[in-house]
PDB file of N, CA and C in Angstrom:
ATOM      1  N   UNK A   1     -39.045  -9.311 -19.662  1.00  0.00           N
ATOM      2  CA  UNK A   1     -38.490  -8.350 -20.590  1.00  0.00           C
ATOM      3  C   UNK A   1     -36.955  -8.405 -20.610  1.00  0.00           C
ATOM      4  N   UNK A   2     -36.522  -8.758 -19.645  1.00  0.00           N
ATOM      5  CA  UNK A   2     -34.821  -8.612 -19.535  1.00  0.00           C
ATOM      6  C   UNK A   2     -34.273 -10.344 -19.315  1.00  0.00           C
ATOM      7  N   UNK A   3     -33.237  -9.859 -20.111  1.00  0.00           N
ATOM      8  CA  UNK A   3     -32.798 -11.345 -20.797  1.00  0.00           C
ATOM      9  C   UNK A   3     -31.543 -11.495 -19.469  1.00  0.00           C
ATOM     10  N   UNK A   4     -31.352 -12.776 -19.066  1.00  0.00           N
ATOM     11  CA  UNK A   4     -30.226 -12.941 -18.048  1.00  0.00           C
ATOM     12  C   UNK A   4     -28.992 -12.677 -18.859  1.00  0.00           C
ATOM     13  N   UNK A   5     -28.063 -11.948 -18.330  1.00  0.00           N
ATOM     14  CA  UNK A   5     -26.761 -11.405 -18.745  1.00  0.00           C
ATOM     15  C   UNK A   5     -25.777 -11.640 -17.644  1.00  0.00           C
ATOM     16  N   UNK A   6     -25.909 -12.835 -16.935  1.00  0.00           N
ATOM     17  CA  UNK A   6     -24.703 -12.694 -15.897  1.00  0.00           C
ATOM     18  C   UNK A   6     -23.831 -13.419 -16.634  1.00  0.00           C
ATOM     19  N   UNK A   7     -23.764 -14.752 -17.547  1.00  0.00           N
ATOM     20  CA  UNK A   7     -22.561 -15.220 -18.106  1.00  0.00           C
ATOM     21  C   UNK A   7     -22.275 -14.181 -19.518  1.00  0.00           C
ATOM     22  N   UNK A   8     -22.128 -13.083 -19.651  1.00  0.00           N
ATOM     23  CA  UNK A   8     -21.630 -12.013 -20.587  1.00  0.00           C
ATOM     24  C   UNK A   8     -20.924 -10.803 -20.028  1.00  0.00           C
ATOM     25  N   UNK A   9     -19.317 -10.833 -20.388  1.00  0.00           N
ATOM     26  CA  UNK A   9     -18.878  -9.742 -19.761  1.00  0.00           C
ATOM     27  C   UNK A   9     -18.634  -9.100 -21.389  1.00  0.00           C
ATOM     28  N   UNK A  10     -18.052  -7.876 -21.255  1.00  0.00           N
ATOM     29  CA  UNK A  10     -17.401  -7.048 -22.249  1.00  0.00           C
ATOM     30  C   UNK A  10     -15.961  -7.044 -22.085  1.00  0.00           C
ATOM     31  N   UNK A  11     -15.077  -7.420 -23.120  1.00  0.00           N
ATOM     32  CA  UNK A  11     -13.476  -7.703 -23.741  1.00  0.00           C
ATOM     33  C   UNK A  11     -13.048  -6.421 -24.288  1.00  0.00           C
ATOM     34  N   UNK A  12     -11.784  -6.112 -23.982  1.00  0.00           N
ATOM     35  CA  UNK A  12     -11.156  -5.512 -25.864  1.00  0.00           C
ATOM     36  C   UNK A  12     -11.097  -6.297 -26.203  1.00  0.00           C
ATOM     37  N   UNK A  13     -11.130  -5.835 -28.018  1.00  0.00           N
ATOM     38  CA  UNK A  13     -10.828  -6.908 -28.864  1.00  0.00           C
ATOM     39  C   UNK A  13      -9.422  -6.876 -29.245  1.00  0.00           C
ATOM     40  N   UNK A  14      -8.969  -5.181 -29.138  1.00  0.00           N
ATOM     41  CA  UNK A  14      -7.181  -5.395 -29.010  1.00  0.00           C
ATOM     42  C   UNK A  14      -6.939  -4.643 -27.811  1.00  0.00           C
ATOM     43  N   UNK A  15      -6.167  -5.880 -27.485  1.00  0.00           N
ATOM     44  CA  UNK A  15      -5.620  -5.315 -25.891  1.00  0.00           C
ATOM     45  C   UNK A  15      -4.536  -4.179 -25.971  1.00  0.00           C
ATOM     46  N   UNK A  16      -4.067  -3.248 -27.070  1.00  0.00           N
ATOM     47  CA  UNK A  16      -3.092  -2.440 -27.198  1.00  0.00           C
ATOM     48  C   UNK A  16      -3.731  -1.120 -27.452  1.00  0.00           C
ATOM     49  N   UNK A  17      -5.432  -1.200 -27.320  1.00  0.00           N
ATOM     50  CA  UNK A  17      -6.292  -0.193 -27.690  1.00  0.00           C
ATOM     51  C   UNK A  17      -6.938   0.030 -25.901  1.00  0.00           C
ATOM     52  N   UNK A  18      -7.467   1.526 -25.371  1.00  0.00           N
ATOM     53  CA  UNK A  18      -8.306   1.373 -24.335  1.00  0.00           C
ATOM     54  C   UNK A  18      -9.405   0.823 -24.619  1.00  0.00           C
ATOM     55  N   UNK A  19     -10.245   0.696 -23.602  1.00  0.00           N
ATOM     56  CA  UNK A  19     -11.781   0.349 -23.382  1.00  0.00           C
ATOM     57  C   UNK A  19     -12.744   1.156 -23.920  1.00  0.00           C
ATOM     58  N   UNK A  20     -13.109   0.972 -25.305  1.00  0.00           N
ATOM     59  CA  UNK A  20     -13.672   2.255 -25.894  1.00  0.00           C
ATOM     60  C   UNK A  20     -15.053   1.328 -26.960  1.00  0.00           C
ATOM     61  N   UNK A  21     -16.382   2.389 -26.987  1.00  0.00           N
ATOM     62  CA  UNK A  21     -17.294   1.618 -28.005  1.00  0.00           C
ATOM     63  C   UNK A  21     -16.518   1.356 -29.138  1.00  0.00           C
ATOM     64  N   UNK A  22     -15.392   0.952 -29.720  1.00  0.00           N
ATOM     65  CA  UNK A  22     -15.227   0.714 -31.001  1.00  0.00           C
ATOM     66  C   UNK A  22     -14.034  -0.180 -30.846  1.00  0.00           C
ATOM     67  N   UNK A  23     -13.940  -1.473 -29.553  1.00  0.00           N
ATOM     68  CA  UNK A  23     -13.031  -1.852 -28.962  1.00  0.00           C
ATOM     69  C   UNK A  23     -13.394  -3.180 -27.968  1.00  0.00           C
ATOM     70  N   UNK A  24     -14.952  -2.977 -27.972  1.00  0.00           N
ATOM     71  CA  UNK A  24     -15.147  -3.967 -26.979  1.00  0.00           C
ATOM     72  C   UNK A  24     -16.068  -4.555 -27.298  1.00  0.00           C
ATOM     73  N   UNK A  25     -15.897  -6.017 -27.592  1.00  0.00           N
ATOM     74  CA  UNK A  25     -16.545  -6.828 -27.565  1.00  0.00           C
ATOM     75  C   UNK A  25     -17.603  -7.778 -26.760  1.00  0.00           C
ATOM     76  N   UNK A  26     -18.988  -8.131 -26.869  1.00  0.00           N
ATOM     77  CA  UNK A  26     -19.665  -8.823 -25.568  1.00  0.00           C
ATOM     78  C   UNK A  26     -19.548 -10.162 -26.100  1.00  0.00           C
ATOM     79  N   UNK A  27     -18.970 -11.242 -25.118  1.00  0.00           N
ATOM     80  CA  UNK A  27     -18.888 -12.334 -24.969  1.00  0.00           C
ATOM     81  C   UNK A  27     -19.357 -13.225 -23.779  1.00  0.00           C
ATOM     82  N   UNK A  28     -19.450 -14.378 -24.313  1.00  0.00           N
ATOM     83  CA  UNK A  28     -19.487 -15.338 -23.000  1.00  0.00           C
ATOM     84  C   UNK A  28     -18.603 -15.550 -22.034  1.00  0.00           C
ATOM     85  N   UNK A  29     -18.916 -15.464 -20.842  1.00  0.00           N
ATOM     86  CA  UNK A  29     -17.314 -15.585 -20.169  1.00  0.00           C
ATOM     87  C   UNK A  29     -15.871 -16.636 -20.432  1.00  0.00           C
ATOM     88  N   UNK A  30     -16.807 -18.005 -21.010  1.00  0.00           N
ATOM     89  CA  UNK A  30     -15.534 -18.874 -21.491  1.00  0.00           C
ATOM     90  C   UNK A  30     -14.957 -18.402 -22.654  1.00  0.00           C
ATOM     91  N   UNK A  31     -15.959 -17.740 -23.412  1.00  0.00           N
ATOM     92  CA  UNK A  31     -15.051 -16.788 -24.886  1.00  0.00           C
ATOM     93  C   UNK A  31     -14.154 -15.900 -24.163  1.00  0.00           C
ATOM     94  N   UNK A  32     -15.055 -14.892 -23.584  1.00  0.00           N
ATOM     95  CA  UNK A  32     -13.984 -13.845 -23.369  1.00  0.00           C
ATOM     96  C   UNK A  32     -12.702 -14.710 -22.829  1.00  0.00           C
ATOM     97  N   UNK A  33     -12.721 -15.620 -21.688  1.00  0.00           N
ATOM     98  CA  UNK A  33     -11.169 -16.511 -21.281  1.00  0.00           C
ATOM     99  C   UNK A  33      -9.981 -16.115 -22.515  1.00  0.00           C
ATOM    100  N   UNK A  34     -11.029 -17.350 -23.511  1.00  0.00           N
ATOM    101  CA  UNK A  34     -10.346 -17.680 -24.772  1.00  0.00           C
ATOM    102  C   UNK A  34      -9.886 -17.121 -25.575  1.00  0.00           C
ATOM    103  N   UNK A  35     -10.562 -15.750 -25.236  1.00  0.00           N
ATOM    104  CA  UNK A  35     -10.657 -14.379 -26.631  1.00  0.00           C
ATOM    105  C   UNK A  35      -8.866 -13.593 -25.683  1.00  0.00           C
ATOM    106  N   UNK A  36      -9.048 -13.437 -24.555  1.00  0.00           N
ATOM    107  CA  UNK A  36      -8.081 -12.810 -23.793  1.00  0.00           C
ATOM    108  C   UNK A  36      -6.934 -13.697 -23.775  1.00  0.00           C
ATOM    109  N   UNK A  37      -7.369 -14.636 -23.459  1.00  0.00           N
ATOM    110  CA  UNK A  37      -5.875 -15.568 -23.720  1.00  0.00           C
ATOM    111  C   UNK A  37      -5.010 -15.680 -25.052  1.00  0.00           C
ATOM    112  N   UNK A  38      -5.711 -15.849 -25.877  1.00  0.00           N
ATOM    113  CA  UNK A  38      -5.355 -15.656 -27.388  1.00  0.00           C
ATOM    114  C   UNK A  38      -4.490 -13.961 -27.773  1.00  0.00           C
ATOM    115  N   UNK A  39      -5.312 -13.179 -27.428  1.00  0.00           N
ATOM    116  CA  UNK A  39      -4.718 -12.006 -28.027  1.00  0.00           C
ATOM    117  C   UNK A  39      -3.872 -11.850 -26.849  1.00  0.00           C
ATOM    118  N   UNK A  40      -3.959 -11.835 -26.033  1.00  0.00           N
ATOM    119  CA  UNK A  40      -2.035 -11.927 -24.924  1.00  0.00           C
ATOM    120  C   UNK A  40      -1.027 -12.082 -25.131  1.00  0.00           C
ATOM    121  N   UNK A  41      -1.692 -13.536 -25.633  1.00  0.00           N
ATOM    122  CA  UNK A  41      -0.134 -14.168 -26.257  1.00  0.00           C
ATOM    123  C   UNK A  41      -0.086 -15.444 -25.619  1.00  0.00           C
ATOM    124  N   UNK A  42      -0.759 -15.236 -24.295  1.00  0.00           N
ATOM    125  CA  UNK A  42      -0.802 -16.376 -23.144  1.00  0.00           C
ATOM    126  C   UNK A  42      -0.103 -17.926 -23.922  1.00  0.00           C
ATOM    127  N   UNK A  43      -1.638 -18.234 -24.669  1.00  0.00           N
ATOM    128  CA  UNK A  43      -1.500 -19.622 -25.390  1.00  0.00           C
ATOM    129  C   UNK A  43      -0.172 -19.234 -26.073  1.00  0.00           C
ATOM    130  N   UNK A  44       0.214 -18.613 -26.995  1.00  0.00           N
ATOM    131  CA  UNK A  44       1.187 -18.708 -28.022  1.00  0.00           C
ATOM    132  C   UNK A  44       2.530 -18.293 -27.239  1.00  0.00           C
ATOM    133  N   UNK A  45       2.600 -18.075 -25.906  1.00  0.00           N
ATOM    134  CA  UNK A  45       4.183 -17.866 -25.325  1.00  0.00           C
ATOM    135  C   UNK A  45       4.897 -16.944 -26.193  1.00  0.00           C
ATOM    136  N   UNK A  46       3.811 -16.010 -26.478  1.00  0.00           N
ATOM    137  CA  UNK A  46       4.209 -14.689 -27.180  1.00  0.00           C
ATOM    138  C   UNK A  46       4.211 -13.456 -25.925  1.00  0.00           C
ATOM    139  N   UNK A  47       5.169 -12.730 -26.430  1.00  0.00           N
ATOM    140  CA  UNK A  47       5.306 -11.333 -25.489  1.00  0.00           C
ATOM    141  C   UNK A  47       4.596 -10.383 -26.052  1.00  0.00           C
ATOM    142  N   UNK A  48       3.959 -10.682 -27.239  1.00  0.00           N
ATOM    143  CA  UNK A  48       3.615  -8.597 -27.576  1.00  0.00           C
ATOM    144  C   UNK A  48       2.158  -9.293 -27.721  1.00  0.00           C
ATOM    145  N   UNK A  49       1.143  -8.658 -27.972  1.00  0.00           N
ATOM    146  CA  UNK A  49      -0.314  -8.952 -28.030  1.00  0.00           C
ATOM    147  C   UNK A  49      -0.913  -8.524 -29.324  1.00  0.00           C
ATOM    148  N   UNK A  50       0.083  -8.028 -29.931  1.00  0.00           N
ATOM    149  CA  UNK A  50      -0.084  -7.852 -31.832  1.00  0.00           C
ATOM    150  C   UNK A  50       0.129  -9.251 -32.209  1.00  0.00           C
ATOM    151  N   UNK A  51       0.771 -10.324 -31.798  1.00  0.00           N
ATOM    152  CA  UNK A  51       1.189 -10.726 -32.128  1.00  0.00           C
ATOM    153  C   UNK A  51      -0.298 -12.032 -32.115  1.00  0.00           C
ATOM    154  N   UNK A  52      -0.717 -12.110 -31.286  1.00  0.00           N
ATOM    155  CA  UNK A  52      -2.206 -12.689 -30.642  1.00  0.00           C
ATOM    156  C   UNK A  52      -3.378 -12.551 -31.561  1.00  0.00           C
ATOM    157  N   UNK A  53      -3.321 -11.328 -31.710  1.00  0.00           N
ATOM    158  CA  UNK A  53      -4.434 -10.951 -32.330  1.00  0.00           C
ATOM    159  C   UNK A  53      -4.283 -10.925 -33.914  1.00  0.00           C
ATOM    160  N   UNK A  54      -3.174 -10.871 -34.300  1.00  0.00           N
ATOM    161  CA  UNK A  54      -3.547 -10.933 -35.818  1.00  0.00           C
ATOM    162  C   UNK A  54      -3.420 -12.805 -35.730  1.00  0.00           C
ATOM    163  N   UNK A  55      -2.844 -13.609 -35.119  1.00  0.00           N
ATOM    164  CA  UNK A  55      -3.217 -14.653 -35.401  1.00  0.00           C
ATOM    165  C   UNK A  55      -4.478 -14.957 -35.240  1.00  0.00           C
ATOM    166  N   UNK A  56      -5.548 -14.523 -34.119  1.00  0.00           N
ATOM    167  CA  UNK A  56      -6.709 -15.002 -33.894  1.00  0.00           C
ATOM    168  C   UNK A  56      -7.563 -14.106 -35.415  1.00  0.00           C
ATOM    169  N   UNK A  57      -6.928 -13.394 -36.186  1.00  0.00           N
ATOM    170  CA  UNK A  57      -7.554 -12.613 -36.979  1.00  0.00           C
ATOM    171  C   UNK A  57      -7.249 -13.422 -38.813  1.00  0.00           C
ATOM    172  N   UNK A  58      -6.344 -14.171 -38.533  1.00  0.00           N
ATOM    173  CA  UNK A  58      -5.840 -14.915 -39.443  1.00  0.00           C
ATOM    174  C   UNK A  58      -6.547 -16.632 -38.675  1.00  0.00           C
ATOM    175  N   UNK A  59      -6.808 -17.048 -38.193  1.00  0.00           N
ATOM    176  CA  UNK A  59      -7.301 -18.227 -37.853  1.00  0.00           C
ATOM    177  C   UNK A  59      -8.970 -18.269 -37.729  1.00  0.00           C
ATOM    178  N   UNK A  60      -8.992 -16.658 -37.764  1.00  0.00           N
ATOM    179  CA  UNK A  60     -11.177 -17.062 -37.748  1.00  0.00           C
ATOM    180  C   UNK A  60     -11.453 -15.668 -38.140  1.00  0.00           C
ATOM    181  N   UNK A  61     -10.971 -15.562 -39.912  1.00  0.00           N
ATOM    182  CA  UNK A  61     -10.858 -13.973 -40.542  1.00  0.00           C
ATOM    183  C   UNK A  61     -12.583 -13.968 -40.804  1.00  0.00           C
ATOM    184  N   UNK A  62     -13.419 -14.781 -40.986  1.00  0.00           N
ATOM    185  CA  UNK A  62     -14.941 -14.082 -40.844  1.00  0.00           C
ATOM    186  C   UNK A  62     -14.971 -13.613 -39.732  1.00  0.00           C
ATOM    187  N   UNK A  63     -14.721 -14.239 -38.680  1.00  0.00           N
ATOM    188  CA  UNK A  63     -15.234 -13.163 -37.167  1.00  0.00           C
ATOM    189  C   UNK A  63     -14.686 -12.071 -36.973  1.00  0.00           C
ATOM    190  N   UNK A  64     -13.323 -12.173 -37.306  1.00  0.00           N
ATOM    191  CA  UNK A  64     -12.748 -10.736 -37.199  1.00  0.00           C
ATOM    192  C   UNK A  64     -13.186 -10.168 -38.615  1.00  0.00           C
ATOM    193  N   UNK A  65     -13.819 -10.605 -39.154  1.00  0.00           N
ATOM    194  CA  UNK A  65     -14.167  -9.198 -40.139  1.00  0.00           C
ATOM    195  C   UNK A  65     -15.534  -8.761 -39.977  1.00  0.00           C
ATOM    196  N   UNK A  66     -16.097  -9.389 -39.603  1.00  0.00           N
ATOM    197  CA  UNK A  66     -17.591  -9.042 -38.837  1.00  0.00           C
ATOM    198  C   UNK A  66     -17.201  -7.997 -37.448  1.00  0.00           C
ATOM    199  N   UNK A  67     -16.661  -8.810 -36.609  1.00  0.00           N
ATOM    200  CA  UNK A  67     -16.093  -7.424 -35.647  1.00  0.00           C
ATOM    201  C   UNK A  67     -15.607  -6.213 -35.887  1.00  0.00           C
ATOM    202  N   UNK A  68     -14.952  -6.176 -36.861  1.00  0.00           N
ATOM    203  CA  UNK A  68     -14.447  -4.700 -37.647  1.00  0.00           C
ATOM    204  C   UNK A  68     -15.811  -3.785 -38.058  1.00  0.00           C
ATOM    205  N   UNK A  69     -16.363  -5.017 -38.608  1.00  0.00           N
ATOM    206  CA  UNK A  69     -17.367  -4.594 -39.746  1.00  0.00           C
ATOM    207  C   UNK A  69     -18.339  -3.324 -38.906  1.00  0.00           C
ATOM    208  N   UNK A  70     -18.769  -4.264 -37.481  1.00  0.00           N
ATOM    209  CA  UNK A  70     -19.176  -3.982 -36.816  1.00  0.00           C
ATOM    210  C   UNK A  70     -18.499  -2.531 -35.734  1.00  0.00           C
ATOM    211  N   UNK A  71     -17.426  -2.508 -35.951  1.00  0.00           N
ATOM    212  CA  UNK A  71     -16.768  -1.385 -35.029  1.00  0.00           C
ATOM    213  C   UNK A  71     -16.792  -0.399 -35.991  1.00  0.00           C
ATOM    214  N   UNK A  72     -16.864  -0.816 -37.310  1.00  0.00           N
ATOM    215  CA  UNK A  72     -16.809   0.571 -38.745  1.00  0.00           C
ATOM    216  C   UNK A  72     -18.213   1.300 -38.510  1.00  0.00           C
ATOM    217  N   UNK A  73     -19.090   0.182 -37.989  1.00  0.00           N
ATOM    218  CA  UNK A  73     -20.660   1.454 -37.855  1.00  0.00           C
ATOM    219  C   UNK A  73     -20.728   1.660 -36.754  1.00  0.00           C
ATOM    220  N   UNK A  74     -20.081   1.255 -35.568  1.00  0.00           N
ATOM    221  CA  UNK A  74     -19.975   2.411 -34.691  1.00  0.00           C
ATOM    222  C   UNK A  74     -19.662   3.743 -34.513  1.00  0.00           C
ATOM    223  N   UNK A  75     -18.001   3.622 -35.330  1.00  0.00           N
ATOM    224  CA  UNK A  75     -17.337   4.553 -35.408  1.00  0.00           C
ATOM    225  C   UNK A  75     -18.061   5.530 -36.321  1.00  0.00           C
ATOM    226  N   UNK A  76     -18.628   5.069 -37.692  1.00  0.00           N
ATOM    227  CA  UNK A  76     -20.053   5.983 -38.332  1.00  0.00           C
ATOM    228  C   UNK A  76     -21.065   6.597 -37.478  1.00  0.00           C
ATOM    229  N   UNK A  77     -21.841   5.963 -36.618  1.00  0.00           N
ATOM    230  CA  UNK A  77     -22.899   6.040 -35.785  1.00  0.00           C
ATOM    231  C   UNK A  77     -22.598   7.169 -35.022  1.00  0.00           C
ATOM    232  N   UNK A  78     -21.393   6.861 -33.997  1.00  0.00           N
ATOM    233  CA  UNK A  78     -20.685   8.114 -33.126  1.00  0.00           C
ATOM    234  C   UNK A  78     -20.106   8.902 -33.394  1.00  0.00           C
ATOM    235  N   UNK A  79     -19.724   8.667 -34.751  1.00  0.00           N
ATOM    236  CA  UNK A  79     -18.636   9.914 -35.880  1.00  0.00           C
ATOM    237  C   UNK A  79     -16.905  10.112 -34.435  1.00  0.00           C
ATOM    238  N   UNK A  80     -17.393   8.910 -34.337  1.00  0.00           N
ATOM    239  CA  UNK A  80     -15.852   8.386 -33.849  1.00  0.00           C
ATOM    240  C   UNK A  80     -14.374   8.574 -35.067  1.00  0.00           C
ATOM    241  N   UNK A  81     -13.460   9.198 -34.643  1.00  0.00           N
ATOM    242  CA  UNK A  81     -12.161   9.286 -35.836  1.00  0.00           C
ATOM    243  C   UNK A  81     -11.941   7.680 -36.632  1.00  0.00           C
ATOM    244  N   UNK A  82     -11.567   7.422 -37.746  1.00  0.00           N
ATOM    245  CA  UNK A  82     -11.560   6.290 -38.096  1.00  0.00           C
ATOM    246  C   UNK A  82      -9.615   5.900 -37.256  1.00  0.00           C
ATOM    247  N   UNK A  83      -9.631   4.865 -37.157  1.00  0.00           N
ATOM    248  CA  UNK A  83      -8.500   4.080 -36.541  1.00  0.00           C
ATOM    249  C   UNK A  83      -8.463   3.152 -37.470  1.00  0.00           C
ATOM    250  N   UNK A  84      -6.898   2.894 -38.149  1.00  0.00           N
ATOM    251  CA  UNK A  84      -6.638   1.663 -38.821  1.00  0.00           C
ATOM    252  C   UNK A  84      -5.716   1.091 -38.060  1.00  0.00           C
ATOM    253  N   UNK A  85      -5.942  -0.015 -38.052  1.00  0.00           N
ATOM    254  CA  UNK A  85      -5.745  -1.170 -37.640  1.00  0.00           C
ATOM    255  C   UNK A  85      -4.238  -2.188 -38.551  1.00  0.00           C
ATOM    256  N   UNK A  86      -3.274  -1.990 -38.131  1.00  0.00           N
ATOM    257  CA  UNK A  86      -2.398  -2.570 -39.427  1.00  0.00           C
ATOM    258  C   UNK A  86      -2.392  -4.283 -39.018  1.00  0.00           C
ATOM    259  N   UNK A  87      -3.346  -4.881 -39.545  1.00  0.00           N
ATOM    260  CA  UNK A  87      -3.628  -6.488 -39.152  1.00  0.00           C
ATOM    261  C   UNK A  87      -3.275  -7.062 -40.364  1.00  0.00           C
TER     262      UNK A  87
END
């Protein structure tokens, strides 16, 4: 009945937001790496982490719009406040 979940942790998807259902993403652990390194800045020798994430949001805009898409019916579901996002 239970599916193995040890290579899946949970991410933010913006690191300038807390750890919240409308914020965290489940990934593979080499994603999450990739997903965290990216919005850091790490790879891009960027200092701010806005800066990360709208590129990873501009370089793979279906996933990040599916992730939104997906955090918009949470935030419905839980009648969570809406948060915009200036990406």
């Amino acid at each position: 009945m239970w599916r193995n979940t040890s290579g899946l942790c949970l991410t933010r998807w913006d690191p300038s937001r807390p750890a919240c259902l409308d914020n965290l993403v489940l990934l593979t652990l080499d994603e999450a790496d990739e997903h965290d390194a990216q919005v850091w800045g790490i790879m891009n020798n960027s200092t701010t982490h806005e800066n990360g994430l709208k590129a990873l949001v501009m370089r793979e805009p279906g996933f990040a719009s599916s992730v939104e898409g997906k955090f918009m019916r949470v935030r419905q579901d839980f009648q969570l406040a809406k948060i915009r996002l200036s990406l």
